[in-house]
Protein backbone atom coordinates (compact mmCIF):
# COMPACT_ATOMS: atom_id res chain seq x y z
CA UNK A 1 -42.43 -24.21 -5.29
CA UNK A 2 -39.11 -22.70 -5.93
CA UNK A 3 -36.48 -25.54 -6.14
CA UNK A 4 -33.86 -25.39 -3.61
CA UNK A 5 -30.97 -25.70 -5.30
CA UNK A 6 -31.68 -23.68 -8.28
CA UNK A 7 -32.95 -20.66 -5.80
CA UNK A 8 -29.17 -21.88 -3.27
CA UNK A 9 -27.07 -21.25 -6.89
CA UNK A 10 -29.35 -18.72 -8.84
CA UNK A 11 -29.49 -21.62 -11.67
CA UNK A 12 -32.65 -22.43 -14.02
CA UNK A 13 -31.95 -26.39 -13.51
CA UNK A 14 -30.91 -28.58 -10.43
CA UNK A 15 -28.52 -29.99 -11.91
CA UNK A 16 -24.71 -30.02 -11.49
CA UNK A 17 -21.52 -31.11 -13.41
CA UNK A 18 -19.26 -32.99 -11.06
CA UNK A 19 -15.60 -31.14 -10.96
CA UNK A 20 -13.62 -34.45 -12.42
CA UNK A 21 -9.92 -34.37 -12.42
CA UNK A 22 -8.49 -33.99 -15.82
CA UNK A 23 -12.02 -33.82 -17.13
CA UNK A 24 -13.81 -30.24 -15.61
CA UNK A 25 -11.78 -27.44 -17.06
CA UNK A 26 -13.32 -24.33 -18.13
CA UNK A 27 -14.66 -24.93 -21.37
CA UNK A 28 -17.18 -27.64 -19.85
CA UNK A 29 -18.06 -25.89 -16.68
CA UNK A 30 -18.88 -22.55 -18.99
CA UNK A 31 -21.01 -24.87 -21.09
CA UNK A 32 -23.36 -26.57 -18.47
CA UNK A 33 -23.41 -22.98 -16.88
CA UNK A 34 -24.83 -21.52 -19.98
CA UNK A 35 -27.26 -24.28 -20.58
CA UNK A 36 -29.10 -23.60 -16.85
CA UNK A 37 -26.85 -26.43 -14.52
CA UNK A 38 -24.22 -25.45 -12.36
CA UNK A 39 -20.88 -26.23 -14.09
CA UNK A 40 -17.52 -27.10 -12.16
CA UNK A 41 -14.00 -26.50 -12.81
CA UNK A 42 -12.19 -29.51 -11.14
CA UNK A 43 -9.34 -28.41 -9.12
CA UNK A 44 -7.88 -31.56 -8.24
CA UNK A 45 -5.46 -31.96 -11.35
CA UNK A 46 -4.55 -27.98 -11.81
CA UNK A 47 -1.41 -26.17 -9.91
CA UNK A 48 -2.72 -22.95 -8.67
CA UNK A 49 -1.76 -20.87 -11.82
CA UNK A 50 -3.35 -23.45 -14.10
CA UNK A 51 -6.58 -22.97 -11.84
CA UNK A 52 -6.30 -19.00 -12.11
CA UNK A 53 -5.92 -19.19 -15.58
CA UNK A 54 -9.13 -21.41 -16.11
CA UNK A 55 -11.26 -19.53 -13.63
CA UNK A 56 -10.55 -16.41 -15.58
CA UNK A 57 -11.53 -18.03 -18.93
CA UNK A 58 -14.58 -19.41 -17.56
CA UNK A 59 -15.54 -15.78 -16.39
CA UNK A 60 -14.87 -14.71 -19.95
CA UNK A 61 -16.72 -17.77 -21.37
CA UNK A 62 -20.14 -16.78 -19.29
CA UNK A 63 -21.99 -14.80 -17.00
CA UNK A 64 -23.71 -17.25 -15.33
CA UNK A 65 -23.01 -18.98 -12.02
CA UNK A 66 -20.41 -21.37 -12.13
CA UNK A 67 -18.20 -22.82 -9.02
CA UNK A 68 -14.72 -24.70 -7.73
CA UNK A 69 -14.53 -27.89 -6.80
CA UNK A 70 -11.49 -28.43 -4.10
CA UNK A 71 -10.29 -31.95 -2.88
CA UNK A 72 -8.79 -31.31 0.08
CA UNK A 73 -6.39 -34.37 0.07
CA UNK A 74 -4.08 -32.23 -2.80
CA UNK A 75 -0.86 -30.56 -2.16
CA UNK A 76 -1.23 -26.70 -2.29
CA UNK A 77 -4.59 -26.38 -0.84
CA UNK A 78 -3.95 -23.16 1.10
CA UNK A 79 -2.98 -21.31 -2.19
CA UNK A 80 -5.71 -22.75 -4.05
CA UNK A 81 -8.33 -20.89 -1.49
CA UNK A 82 -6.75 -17.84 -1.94
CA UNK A 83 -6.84 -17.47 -5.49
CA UNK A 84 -10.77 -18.78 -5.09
CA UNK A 85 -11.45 -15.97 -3.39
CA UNK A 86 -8.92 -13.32 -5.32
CA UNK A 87 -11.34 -14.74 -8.07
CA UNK A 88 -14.20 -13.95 -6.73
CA UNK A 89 -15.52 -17.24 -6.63
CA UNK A 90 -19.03 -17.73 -4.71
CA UNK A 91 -19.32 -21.18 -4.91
CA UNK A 92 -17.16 -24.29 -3.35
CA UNK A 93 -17.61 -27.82 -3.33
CA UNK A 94 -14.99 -29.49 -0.84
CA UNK A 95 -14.42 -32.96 -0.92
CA UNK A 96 -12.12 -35.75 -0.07
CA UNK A 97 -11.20 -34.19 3.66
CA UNK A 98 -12.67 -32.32 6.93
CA UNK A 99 -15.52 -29.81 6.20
CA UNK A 100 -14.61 -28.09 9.50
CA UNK A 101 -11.14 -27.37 8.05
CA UNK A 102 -12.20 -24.44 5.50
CA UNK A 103 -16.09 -24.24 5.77
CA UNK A 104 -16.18 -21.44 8.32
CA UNK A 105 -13.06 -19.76 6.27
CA UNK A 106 -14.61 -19.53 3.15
CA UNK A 107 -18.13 -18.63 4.73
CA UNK A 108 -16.74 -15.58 6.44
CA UNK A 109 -15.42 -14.60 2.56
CA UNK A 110 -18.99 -15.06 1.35
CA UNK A 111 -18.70 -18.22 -0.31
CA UNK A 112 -21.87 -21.21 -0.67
CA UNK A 113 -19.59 -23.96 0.64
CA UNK A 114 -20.95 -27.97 -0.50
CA UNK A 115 -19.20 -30.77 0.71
CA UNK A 116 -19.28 -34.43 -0.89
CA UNK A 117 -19.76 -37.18 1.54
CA UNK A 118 -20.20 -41.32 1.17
CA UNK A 119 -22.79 -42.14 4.50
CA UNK A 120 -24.59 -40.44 6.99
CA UNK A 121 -21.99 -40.12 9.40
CA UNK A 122 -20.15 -37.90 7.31
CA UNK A 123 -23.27 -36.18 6.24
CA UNK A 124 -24.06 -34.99 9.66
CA UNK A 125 -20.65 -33.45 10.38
CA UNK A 126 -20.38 -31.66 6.84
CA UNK A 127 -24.08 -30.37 8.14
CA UNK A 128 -22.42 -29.55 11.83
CA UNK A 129 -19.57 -28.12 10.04
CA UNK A 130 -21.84 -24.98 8.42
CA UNK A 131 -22.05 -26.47 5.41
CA UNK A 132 -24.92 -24.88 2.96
CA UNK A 133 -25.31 -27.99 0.82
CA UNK A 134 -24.23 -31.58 1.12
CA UNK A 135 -23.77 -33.98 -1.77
CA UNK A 136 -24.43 -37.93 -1.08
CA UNK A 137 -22.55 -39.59 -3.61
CA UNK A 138 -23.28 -43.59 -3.63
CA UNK A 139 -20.17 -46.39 -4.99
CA UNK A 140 -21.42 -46.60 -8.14
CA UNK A 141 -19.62 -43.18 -9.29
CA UNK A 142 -16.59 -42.65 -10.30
CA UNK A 143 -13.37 -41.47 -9.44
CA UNK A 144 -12.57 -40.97 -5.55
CA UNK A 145 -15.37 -42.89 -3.65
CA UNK A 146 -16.21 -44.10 -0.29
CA UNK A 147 -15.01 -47.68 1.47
CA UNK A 148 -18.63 -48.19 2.57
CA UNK A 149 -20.23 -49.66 -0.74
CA UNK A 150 -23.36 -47.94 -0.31
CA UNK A 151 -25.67 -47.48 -2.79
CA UNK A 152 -27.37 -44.40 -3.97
CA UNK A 153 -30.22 -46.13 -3.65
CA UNK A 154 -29.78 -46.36 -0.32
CA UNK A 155 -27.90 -43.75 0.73
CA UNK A 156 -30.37 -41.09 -0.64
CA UNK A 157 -32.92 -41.56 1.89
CA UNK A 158 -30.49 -42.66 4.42
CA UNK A 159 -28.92 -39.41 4.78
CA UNK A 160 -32.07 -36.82 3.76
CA UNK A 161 -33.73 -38.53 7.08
CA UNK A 162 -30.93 -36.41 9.06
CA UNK A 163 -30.05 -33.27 7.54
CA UNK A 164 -32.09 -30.18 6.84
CA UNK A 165 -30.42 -28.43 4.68
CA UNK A 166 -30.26 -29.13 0.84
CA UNK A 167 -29.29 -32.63 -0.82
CA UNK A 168 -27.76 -33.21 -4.10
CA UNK A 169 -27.89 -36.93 -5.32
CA UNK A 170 -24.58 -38.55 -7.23
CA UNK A 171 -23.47 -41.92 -8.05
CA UNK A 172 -24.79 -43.63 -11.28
CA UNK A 173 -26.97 -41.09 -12.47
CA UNK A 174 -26.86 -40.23 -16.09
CA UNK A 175 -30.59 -39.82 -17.01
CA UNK A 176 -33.31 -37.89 -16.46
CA UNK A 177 -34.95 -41.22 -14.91
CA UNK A 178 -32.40 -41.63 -12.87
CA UNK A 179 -32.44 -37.90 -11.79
CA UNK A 180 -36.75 -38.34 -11.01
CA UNK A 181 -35.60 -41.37 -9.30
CA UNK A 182 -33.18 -39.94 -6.79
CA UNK A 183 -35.35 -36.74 -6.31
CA UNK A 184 -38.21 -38.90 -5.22
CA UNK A 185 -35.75 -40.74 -2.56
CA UNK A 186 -35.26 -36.83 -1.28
CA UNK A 187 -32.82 -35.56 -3.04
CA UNK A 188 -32.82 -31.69 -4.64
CA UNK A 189 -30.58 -31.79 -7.26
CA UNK A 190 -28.34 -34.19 -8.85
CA UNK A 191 -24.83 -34.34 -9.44
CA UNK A 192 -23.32 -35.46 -12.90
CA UNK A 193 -20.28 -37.43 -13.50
CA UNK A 194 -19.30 -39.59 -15.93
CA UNK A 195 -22.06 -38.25 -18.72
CA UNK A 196 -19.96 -35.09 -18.49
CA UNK A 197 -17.05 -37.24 -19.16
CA UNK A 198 -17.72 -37.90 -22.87
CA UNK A 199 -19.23 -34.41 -23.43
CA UNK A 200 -17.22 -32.51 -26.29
CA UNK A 201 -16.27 -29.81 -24.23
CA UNK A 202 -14.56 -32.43 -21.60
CA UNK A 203 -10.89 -31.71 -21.62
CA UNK A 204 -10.75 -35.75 -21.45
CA UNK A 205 -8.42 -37.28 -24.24
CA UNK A 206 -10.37 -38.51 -26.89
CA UNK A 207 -9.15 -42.14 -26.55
CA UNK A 208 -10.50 -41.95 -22.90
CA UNK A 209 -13.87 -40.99 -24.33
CA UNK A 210 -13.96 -43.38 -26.48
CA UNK A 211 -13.46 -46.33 -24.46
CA UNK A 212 -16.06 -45.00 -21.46
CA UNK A 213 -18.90 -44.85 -24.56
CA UNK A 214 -18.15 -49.19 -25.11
CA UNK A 215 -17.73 -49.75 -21.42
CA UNK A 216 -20.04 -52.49 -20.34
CA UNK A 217 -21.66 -53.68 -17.10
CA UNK A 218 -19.48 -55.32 -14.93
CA UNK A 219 -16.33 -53.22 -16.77
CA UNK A 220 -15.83 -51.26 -14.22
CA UNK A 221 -14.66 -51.79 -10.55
CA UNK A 222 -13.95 -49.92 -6.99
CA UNK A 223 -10.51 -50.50 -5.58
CA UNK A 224 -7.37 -48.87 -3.40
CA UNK A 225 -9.53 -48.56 -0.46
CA UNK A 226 -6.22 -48.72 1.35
CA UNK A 227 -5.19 -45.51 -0.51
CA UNK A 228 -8.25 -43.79 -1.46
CA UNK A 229 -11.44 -45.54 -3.36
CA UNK A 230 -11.43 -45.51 -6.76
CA UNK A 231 -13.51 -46.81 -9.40
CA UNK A 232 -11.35 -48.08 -12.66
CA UNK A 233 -12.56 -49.43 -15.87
CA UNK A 234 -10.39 -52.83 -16.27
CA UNK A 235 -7.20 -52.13 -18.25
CA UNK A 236 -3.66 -53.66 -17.95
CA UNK A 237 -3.28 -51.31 -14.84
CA UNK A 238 -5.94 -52.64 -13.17
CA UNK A 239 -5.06 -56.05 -13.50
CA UNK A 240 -1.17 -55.52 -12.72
CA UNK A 241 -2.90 -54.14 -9.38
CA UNK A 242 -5.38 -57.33 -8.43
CA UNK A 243 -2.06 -59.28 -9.37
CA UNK A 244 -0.47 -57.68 -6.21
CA UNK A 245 -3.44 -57.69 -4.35
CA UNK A 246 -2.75 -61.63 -4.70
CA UNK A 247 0.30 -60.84 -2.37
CA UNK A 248 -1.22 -59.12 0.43
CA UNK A 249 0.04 -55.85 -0.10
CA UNK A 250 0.97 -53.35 2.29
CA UNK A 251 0.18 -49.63 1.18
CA UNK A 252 3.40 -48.93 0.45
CA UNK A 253 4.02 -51.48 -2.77
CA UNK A 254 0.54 -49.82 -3.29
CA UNK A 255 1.67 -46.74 -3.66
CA UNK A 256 4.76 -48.37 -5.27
CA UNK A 257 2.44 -49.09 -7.84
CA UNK A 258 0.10 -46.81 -8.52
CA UNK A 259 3.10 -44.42 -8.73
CA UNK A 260 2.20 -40.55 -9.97
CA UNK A 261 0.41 -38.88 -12.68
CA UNK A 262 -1.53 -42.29 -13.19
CA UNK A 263 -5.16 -40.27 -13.40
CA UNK A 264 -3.36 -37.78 -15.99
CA UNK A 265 -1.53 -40.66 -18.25
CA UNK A 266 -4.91 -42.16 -18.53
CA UNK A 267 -7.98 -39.67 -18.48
CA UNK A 268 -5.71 -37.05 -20.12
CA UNK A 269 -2.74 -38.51 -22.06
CA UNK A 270 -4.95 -41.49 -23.44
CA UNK A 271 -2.57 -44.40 -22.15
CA UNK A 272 -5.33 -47.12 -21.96
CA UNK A 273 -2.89 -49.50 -21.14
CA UNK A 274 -0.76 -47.97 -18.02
CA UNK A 275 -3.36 -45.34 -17.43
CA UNK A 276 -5.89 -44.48 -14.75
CA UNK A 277 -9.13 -44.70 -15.87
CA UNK A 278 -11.59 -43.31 -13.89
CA UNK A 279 -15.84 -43.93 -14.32
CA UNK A 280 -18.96 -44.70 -12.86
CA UNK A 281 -20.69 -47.93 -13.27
CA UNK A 282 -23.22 -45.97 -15.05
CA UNK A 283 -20.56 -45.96 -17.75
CA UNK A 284 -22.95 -48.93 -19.50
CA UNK A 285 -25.63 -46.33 -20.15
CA UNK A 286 -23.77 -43.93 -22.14
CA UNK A 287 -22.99 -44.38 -25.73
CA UNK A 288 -22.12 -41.78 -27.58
CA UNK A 289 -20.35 -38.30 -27.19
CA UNK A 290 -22.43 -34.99 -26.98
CA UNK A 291 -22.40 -31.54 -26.52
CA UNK A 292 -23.23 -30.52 -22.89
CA UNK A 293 -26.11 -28.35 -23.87
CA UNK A 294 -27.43 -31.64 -25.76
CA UNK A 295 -26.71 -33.43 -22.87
CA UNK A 296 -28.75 -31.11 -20.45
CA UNK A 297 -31.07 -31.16 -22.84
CA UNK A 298 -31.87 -34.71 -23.48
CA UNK A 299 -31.46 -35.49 -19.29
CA UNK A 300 -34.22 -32.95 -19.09
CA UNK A 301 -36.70 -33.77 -21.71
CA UNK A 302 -36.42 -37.30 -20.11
CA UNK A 303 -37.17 -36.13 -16.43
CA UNK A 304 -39.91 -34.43 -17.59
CA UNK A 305 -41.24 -37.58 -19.53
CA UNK A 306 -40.86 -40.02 -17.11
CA UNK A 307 -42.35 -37.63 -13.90
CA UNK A 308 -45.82 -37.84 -16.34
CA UNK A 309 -45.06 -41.22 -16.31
CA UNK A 310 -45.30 -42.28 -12.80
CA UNK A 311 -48.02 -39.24 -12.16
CA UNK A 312 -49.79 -41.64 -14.43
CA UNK A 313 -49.67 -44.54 -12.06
């Protein structure tokens, strides 16, 4: 049986490189395209031009399928469409914002529209909303997350016992156990974060890689869910932020805080210190940097391993 993700993106592998801020530029997505997954370039941290200029390398870089992926919370969004489609990009994933607000838009131009969603309410409007795919991403991931806490564990099943159409699984997975795991919940494909992260093609600073590789459990934590969810590894930043948590802060001195350009002074610039640093729990897992082909590679050796494994049982 045909797998219904690779047959929904015309890929040889279900699985799909998360479009990171100030980690998914052209050079990854291009790589995990031309090993057989679907790679992203990560719209969130480009201005329009910069996103023009890295959808046009990618097309250079290879001829396989690759895609956009758009939070909708960032400035700029209307122009960002149109040079999508001026592109001739077929594939969106939406996030962070309404489905209904540019599903049927970018539908009507042709495009395979995914949105990312955090529980099952949110899974049945993307669905309502004429989406083609939905990804369920659970709190262990990283980056922008949802208030809810659930687990991928649980939200897997949760939300493939209300949609019919396709299911991608994110949120801690970084193996291909992990991958079996989540496509025996119901999922059809997975969605990869913070693996990607330390990849060499990454355009992540190389400080930044190096500290995800000797994160720990328990390193990590999910905070601003006044603002907007985010999971931080626990640098002088985060704990200038619990300090004013201590205060009962209203979103303002939040905001005060967090100020701008945190995500790039940390993920890109390599300030450990001031910087916003940005991974999934699953962070403990991963210890050492890789080429993305290797990574594909090793995540589906593994997936193959461990399905013999439990058809064993």
């Amino acid at each position: 049986m045909e797998n219904k993700i690779c047959k929904l993106f015309n890929i040889e592998h279900p699985i799909i490189q998360a479009g990171m801020i100030w980690n998914s530029g052209w050079k990854l997505a291009s790589a995990v395209s031309n090993s057989g997954g679907l790679g992203l370039i990560g719209a969130g941290s480009m201005y329009p031009d910069v996103l023009r200029q890295h959808i046009q390398k990618c097309k250079k870089a290879t001829t396989k399928p690759f895609g956009v992926n758009v939070p909708m919370l960032y400035p700029n969004i209307t122009e960002i469409m149109d040079i999508i489609i001026e592109e001739g990009i077929s594939i969106v994933f939406t996030s962070a914002g309404n489905p209904k607000t540019w599903t049927s838009w970018l539908k009507e131009r042709g495009v395979t529209v995914v949105h990312v969603v955090s529980n099952v309410k949110f899974a049945l409007k993307a669905e309502a909303a004429g989406v083609d795919a939905i990804v369920a991403e659970g709190f262990e991931a990283g980056g922008h997350n949802g208030r809810d806490e659930t687990t991928t564990l649980t939200l897997i099943p949760m939300v493939k016992q209300v949609i019919k159409i396709p299911l991608i699984a994110a949120g801690g997975i970084a193996t291909g156990r992990a991958m079996l795991a989540t496509m025996i919940l119901g999922a059809n494909g997975v969605q990869i974060g913070s693996r990607f992260v330390v990849s060499e093609e990454s355009s992540a600073h190389q400080k930044f890689k190096d500290v995800v590789v000797n994160v720990k459990d328990g390193d990590t934590q999910l905070t601003l869910k006044e603002l907007a969810p985010v999971r931080l590894v626990k640098n002088k930043f985060y704990k200038d932020l619990q300090e004013l948590y201590k205060s009962n802060p209203n979103t303002d001195q939040l905001k005060e805080l967090l100020g701008r350009a945190r995500a790039k002074k940390g993920m890109f610039e390599g300030d450990l210190e001031e910087g916003e640093l940005e991974i999934g729990q699953v962070a403990g897992l991963i210890d050492k940097i890789q080429p993305a082909a290797e990574i594909l590679k090793e995540i589906l050796f593994e997936f193959k391993e461990a399905k013999k494994e439990v058809l064993s049982y």
